[in-house]
Protein backbone atom coordinates (compact mmCIF):
# COMPACT_ATOMS: atom_id res chain seq x y z
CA UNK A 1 123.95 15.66 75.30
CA UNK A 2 128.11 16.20 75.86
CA UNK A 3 127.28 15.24 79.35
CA UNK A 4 125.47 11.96 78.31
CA UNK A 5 128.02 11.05 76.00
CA UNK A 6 131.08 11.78 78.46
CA UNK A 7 129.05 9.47 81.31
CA UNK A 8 128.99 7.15 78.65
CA UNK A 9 132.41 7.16 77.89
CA UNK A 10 133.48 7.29 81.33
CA UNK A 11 131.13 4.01 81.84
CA UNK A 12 132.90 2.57 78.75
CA UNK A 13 136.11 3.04 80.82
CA UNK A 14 134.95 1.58 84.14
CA UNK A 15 133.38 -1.65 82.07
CA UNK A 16 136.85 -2.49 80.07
CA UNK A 17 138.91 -1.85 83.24
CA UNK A 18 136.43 -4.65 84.97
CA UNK A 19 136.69 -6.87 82.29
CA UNK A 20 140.66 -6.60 82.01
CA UNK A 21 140.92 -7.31 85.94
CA UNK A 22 141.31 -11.19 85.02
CA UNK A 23 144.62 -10.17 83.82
CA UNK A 24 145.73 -8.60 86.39
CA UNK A 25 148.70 -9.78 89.24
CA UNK A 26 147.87 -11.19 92.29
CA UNK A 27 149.64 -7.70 94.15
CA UNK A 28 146.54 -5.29 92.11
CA UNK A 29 143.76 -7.87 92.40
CA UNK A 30 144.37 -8.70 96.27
CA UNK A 31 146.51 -5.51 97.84
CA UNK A 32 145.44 -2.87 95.28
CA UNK A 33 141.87 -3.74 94.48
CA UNK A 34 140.18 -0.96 93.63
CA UNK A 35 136.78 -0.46 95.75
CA UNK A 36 137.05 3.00 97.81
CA UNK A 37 135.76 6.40 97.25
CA UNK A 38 137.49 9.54 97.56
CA UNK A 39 137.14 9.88 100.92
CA UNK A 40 138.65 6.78 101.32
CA UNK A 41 141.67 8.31 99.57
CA UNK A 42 141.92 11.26 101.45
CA UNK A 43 142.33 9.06 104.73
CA UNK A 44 145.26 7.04 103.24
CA UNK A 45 146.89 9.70 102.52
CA UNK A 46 146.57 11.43 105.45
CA UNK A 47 147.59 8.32 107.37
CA UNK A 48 150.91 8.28 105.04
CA UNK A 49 151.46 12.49 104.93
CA UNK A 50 150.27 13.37 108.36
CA UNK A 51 152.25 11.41 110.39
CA UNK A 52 154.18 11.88 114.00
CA UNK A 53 157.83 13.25 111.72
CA UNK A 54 155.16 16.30 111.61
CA UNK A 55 156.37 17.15 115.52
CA UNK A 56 160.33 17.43 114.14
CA UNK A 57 158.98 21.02 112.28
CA UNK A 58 160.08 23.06 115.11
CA UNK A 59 163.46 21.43 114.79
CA UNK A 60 163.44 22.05 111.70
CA UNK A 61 162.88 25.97 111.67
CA UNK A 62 165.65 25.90 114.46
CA UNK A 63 167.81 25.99 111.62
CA UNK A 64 166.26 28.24 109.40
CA UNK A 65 165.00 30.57 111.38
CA UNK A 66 160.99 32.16 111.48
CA UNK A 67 161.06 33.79 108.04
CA UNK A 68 162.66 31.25 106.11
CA UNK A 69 160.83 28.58 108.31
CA UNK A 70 157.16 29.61 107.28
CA UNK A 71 158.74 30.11 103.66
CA UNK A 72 159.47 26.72 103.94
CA UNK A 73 156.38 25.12 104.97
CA UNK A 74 154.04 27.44 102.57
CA UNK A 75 156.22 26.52 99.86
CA UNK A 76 156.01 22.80 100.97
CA UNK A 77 152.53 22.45 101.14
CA UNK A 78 151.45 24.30 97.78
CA UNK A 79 154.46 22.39 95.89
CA UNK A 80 153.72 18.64 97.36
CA UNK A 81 149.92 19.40 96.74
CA UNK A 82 151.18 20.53 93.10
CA UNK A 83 153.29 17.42 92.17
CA UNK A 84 150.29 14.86 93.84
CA UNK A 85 147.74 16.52 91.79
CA UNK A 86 150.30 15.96 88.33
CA UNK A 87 150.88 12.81 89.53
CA UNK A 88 146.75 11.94 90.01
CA UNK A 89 146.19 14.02 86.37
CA UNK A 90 148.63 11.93 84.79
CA UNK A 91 146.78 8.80 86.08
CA UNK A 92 143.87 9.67 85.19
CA UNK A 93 144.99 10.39 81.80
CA UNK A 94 146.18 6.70 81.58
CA UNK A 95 142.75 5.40 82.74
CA UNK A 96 140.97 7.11 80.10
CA UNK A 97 142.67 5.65 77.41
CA UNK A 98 142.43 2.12 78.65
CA UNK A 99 145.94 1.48 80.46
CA UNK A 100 145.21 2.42 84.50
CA UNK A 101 148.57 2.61 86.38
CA UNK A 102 148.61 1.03 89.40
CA UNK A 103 151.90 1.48 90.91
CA UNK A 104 154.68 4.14 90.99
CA UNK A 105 156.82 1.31 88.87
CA UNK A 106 154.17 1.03 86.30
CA UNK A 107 153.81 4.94 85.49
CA UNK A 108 157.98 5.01 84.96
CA UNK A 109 157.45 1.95 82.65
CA UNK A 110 155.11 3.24 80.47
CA UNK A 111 156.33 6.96 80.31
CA UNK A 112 159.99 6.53 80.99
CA UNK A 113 160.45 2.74 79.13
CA UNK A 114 160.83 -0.59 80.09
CA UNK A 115 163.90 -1.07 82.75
CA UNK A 116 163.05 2.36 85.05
CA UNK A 117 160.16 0.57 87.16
CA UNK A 118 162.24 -1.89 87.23
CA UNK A 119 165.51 -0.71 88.04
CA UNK A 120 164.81 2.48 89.83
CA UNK A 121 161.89 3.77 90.78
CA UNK A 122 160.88 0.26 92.33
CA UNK A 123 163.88 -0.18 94.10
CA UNK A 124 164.14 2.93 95.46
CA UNK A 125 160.12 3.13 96.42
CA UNK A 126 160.57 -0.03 98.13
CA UNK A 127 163.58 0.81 100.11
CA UNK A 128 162.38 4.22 101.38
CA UNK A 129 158.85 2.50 102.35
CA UNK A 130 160.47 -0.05 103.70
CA UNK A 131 162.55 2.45 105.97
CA UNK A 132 159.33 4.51 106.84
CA UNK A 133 157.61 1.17 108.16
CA UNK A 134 161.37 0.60 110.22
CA UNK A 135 161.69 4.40 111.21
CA UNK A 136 157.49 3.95 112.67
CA UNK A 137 158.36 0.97 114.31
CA UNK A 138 161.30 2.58 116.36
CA UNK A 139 159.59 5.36 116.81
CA UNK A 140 156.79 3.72 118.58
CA UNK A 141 158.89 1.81 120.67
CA UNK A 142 160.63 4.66 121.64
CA UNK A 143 157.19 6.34 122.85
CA UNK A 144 156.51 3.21 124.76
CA UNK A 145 159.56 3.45 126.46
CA UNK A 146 158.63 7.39 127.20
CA UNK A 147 155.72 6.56 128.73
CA UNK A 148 157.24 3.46 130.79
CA UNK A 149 160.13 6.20 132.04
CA UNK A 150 157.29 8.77 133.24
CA UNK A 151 155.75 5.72 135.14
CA UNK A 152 159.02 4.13 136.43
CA UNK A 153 161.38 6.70 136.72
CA UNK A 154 163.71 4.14 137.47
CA UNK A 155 162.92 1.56 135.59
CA UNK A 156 165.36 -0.98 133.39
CA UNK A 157 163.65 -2.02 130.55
CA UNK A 158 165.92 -2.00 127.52
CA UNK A 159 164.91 0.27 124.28
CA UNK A 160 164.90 -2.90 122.12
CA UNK A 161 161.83 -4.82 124.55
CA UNK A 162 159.44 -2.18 123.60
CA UNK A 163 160.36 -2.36 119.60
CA UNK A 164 159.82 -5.85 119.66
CA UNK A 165 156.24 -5.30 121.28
CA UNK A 166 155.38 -2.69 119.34
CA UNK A 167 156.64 -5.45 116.25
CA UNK A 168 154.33 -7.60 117.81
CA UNK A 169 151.46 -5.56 117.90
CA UNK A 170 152.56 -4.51 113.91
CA UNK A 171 152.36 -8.21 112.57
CA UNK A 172 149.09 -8.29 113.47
CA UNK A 173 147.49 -5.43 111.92
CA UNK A 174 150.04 -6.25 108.51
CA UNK A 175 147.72 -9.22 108.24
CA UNK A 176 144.85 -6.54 107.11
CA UNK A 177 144.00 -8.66 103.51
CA UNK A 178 144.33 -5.64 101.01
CA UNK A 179 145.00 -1.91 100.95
CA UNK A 180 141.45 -1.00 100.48
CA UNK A 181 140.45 -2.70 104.35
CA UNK A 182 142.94 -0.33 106.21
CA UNK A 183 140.12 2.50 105.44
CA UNK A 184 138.84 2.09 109.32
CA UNK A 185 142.08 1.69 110.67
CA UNK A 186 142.85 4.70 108.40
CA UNK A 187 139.50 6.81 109.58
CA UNK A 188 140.88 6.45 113.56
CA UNK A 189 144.47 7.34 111.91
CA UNK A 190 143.19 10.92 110.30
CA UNK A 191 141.50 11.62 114.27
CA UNK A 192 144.42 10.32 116.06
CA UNK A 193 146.61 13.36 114.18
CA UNK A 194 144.50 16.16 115.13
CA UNK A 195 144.65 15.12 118.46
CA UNK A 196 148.17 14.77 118.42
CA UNK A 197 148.80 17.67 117.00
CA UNK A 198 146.46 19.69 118.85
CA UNK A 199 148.03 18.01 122.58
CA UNK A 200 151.44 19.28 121.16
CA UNK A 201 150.30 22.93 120.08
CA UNK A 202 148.60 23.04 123.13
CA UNK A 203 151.19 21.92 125.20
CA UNK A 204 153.88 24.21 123.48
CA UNK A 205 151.55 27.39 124.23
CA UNK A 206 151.21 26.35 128.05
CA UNK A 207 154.98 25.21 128.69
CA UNK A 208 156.04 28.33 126.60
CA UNK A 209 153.94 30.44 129.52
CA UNK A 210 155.62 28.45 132.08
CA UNK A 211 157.61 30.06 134.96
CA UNK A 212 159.96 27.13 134.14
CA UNK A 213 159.64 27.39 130.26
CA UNK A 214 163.45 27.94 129.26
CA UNK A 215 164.82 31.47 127.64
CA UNK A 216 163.45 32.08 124.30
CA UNK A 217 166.21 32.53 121.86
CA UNK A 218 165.44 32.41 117.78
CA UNK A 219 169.05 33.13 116.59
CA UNK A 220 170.92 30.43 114.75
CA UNK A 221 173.04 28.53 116.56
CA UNK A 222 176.65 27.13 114.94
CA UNK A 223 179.52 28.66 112.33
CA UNK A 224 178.86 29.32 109.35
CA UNK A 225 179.20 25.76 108.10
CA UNK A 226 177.43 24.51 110.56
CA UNK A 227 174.07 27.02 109.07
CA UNK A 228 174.58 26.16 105.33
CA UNK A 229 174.21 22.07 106.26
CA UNK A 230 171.51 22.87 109.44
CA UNK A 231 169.35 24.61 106.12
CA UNK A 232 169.67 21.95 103.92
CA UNK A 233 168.80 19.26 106.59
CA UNK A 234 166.36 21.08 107.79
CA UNK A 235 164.76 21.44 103.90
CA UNK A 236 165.64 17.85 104.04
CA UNK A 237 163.01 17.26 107.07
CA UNK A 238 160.49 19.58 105.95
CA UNK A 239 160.49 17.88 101.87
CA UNK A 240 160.06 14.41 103.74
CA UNK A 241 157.80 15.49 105.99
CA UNK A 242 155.36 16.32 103.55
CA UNK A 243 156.90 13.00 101.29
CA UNK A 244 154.31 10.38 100.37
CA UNK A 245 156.23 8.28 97.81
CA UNK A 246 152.33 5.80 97.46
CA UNK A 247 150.45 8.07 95.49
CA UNK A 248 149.37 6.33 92.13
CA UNK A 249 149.20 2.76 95.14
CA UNK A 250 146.78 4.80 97.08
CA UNK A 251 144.80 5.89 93.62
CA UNK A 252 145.12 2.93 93.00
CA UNK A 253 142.40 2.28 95.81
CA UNK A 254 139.42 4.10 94.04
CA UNK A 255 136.84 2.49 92.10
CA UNK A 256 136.38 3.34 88.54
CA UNK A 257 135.92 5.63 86.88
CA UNK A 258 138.57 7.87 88.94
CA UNK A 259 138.48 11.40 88.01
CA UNK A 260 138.61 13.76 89.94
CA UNK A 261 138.59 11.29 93.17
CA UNK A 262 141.81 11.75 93.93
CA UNK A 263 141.48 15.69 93.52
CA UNK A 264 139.07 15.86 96.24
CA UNK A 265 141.23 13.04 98.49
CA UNK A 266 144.19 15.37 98.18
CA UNK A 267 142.15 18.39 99.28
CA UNK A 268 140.55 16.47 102.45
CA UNK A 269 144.05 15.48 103.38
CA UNK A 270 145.94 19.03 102.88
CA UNK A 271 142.94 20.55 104.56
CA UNK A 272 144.30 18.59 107.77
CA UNK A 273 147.88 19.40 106.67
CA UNK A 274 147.45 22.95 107.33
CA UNK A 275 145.71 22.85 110.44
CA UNK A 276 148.39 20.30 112.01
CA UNK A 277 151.83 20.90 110.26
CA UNK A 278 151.18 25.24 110.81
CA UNK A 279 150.12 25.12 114.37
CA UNK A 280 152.63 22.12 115.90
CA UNK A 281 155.61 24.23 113.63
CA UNK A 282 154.84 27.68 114.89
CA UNK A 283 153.36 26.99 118.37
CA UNK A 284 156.32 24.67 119.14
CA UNK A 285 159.24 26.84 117.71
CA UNK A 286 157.47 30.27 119.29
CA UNK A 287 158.15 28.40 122.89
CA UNK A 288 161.61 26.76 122.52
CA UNK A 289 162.98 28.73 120.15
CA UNK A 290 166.52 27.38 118.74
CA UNK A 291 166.39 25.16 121.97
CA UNK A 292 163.52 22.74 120.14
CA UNK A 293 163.91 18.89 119.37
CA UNK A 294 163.45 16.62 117.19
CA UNK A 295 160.47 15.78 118.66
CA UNK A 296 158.84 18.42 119.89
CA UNK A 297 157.54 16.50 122.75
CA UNK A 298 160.59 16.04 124.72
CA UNK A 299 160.59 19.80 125.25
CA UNK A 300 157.96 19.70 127.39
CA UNK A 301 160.24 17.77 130.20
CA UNK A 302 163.34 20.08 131.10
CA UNK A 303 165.90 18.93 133.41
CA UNK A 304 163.03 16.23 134.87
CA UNK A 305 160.48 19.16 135.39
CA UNK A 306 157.44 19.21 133.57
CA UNK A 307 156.67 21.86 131.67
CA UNK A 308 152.78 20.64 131.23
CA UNK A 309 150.44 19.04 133.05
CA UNK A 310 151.51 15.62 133.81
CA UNK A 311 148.15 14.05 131.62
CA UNK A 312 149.09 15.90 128.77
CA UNK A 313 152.29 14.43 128.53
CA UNK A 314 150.70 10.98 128.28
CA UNK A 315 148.73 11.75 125.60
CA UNK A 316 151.10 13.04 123.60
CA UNK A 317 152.91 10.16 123.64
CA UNK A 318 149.96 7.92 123.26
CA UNK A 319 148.23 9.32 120.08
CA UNK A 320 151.36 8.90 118.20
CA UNK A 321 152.27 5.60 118.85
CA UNK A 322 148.91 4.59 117.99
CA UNK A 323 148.82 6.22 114.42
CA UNK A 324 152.01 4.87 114.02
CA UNK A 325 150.31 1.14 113.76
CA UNK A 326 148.81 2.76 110.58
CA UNK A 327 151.62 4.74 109.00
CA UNK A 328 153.23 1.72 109.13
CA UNK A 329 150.92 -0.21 107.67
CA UNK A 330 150.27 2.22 105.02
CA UNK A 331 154.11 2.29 104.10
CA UNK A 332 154.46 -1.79 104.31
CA UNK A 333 151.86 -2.14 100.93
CA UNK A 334 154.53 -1.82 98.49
CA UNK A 335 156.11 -4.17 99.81
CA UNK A 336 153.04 -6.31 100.28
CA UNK A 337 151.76 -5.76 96.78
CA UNK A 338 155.13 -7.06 96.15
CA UNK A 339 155.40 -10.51 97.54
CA UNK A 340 151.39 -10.95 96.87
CA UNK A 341 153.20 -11.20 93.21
CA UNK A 342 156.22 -13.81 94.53
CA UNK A 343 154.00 -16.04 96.41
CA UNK A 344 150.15 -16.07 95.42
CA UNK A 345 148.30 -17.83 92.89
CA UNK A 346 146.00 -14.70 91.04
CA UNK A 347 143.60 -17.70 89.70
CA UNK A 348 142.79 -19.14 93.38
CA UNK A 349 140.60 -17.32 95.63
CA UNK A 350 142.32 -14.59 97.78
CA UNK A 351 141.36 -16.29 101.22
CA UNK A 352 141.87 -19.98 99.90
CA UNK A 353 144.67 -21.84 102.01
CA UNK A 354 146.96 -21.77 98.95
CA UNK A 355 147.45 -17.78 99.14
CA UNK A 356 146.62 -17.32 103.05
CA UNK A 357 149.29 -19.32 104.29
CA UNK A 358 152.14 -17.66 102.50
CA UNK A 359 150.57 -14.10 102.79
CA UNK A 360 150.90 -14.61 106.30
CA UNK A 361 153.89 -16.09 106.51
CA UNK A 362 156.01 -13.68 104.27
CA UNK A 363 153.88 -10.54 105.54
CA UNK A 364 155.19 -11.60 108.95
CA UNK A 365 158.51 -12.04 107.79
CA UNK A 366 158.64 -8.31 106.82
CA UNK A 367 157.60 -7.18 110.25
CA UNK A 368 160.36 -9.56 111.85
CA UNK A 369 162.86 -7.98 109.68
CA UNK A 370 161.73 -4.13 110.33
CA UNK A 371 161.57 -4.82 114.13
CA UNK A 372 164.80 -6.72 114.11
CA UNK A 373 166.65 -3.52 111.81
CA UNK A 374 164.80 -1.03 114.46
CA UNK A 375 165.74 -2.94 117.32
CA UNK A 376 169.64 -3.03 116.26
CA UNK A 377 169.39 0.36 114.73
CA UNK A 378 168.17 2.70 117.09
CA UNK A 379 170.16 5.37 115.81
CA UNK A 380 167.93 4.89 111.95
CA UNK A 381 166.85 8.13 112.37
CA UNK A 382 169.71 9.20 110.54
CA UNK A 383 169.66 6.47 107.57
CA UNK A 384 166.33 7.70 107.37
CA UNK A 385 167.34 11.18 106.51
CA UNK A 386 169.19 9.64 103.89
CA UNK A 387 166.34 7.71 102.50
CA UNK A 388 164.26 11.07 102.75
CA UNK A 389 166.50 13.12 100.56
CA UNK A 390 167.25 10.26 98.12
CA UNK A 391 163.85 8.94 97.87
CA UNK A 392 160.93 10.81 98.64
CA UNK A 393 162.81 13.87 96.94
CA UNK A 394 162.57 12.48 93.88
CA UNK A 395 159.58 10.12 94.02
CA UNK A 396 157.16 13.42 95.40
CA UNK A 397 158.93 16.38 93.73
CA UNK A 398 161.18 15.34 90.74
CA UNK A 399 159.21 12.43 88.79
CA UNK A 400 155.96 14.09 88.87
CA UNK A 401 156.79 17.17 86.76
CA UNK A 402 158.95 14.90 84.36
CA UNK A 403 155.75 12.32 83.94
CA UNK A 404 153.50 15.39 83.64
CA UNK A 405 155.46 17.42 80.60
CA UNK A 406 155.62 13.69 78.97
CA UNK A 407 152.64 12.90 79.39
CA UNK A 408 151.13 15.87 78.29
CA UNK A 409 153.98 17.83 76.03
CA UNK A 410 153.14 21.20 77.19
CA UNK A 411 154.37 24.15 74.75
CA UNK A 412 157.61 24.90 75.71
CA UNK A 413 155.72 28.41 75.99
CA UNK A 414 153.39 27.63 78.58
CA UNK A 415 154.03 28.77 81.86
CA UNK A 416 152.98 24.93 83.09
CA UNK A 417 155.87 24.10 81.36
CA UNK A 418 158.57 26.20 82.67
CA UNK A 419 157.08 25.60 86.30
CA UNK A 420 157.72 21.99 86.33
CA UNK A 421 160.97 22.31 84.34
CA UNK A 422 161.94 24.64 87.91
CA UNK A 423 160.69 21.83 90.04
CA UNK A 424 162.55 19.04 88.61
CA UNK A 425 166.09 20.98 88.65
CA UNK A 426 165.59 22.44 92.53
CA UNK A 427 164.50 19.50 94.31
CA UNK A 428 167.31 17.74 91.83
CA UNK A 429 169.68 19.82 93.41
CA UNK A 430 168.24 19.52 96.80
CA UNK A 431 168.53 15.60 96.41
CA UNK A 432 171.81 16.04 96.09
CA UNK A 433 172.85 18.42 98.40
CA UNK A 434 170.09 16.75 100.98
CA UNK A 435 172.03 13.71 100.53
CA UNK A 436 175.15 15.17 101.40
CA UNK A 437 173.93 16.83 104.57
CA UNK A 438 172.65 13.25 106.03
CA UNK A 439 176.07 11.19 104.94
CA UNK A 440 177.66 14.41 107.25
CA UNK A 441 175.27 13.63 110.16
CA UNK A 442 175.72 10.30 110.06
CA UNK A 443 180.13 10.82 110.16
CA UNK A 444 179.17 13.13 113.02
CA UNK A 445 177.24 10.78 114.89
CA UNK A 446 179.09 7.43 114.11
CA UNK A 447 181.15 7.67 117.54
CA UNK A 448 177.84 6.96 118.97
CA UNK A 449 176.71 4.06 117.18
CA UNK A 450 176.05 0.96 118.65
CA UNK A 451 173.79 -2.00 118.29
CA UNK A 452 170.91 -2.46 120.33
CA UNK A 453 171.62 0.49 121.91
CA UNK A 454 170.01 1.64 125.02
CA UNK A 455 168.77 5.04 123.93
């Protein structure tokens, strides 16, 4: 009978959350509408967690060294998994009671007050999505130029051509109506990273048995200084790695009623987390040691002699760049669901000329303006850095704990309570001091700015 009356309830839910969606902006009815199933969940946010910065983690336990490294990564996994699932809880709280949050903006509204979607966490959501969507867009270009140089040794195509057709290829798929209809694109996404991943763990292990595989070395390279800022950059890579910053958009996705969807979503994706981010980190580090880069591909060419087979290095090139069509895609619906609000009429039909014309006009606007920042930028992996530690730090890792004890007003007692209250002042901390580490990198590096730089 409790069963009955909670799949009543629960149906009671679903029914007023239909009959509100006449209320509702353009940005949830046309970008956010809520249709999938928790598998469809767990592919988004693969597509947004398990994404090519996965093949820096070798870099990044350059720095740190193999204890603290794996340290790291467990400790990244169980506490990202830990502040999505508050995050979900706290949603689904919200739903039951009538008032489903769609966005990241709309939880600090209602928890935090009026003026923090507003005036922080939307800002700052935007502008770190915004760079993710920029940073995948250079990225792929700079695959497509990889694969060009293994074709044409010589060749003397500028770094800049291949962002702008990789732009071209992104305005396209940025036309994809709503959130919900990247679930195919996102499907190929979640088999194009276990491939990746596995063509770069496999790779490490052969090159790393290779007569012409470099010296292993696993010391710590640098003065003292130099090892306090290479750990908290490389925390820095490793916290953004696993950063999401879309998680109440992508919950957003699942049809009503939405318990425990997004519990199961989370557990799909982390399942593929483990397998990927564990095997490229510890494969790829056990090979090149202190000597690994941020990409963990370009170790397997040394000094123009390939370390692996000659197809191998091909497809690791080629798997990323096409995921990264759908990370940054993924990372673009913010920014979607925001000018779906500007420019379209909610009480006109989504594909009626009046809101077609200017979602595809301002949609390609956005792409124009990434490729153009990537193309001039080519050094953004460093601004990025900065976005990572002052975005997705707090957006993942701070605001989720803070929502949570809120939300809920655990006893002060409760070891819930004293858990989050741990969370929120490390990764405040780390925020900080991650912040500080990228402004340094980017001093060190300014002599070799330059726009539309060959590189």
């Amino acid at each position: 009978m409790g069963t009955l009356d909670q799949n009543v309830g629960m149906k009671d839910v679903e029914e007023s959350y239909t009959d509100s969606t006449n209320k509702l902006d353009a940005g949830a009815l046309f970008v956010l509408k809520s249709k999938g199933s928790w598998v469809h969940c767990g592919y988004h946010l693969t597509t947004a967690i398990v994404a090519p910065a996965l093949l820096s983690l070798p870099f990044a336990f350059a720095s740190l060294g193999w204890a603290a490294g794996v340290v790291c990564l467990v400790l990244g996994a169980v506490v990202s998994f830990y502040s999505y699932n508050l995050i979900s809880l706290v949603l689904e709280h919200h739903a039951q009671i009538g008032r489903r949050q769609l966005r990241f903006r709309d939880m600090a509204n209602d928890i935090l007050g009026s003026g923090w979607g507003r005036y922080y966490v939307g800002p700052i959501q935007f502008v770190v999505c915004f760079g993710a969507v920029v940073g995948s867009i250079l990225l792929a270009g700079q695959s497509l130029k990889a694969i060009y140089l293994i074709a044409y040794p010589d060749g003397t195509i500028k770094l800049y051509v291949f962002i702008i057709i990789f732009g071209v290829f992104s305005l396209v798929i940025a036309q994809m109506p709503s959130f919900h209809s990247l679930r195919h694109v996102n499907l190929i996404s979640f088999v194009l990273c276990l491939t990746y991943s596995l063509c770069a763990t496999v790779g490490s292990i052969y090159a790393g048995h290779s007569d012409k595989a470099p010296p292993r070395d696993y010391s710590i390279l640098g003065s003292s200084t130099q090892h306090t800022f290479g750990v908290f950059n490389a925390i820095a890579i490793i916290a953004a790695t696993f950063g999401n910053g879309i998680v109440p958009e992508i919950q957003a996705t699942a049809s009503a009623p939405v318990t425990g969807k997004m519990f199961k979503g989370l557990g799909l994706c982390y399942a593929v987390v483990v397998v990927t981010f564990f095997s490229v980190a510890i494969s790829g580090y056990w090979a090149f040691g202190n000597q690994s880069e941020s990409s963990i591909i370009s170790n397997f060419v040394v000094d123009g002699d390939n370390l692996v087979p000659m197809w191998l290095i091909y497809l690791s090139n080629i798997f990323p760049l096409l995921q990264l069509s759908a990370v940054a895609t993924v990372y673009l619906q913010p920014a979607n669901d925001m000018l779906e609000c500007l420019s379209v009429d909610a009480t006109k039909g989504q594909f009626s000329a009046r809101n077609v014309i200017p979602r595809i006009l301002l949609r390609s606007a956005a792409i124009a303006t990434a490729t153009t920042v990537a193309a001039m930028l080519p050094f953004f992996g460093d601004i990025n850095a900065i976005l990572g530690a002052f975005g997705f730090l707090p957006l993942d890792f701070v605001l989720p704990s803070i929502f949570y004890n809120i939300t809920f007003k655990p006893s002060r007692h409760s070891l819930v309570f004293w858990i989050n209250t741990l969370l929120i002042f490390v990764f405040a901390t780390l925020t900080l001091l991650g912040s500080i580490s990228a402004v340094r990198q980017i001093v060190l590096d300014a002599k070799n700015y330059k726009l539309f730089a060959n590189v």
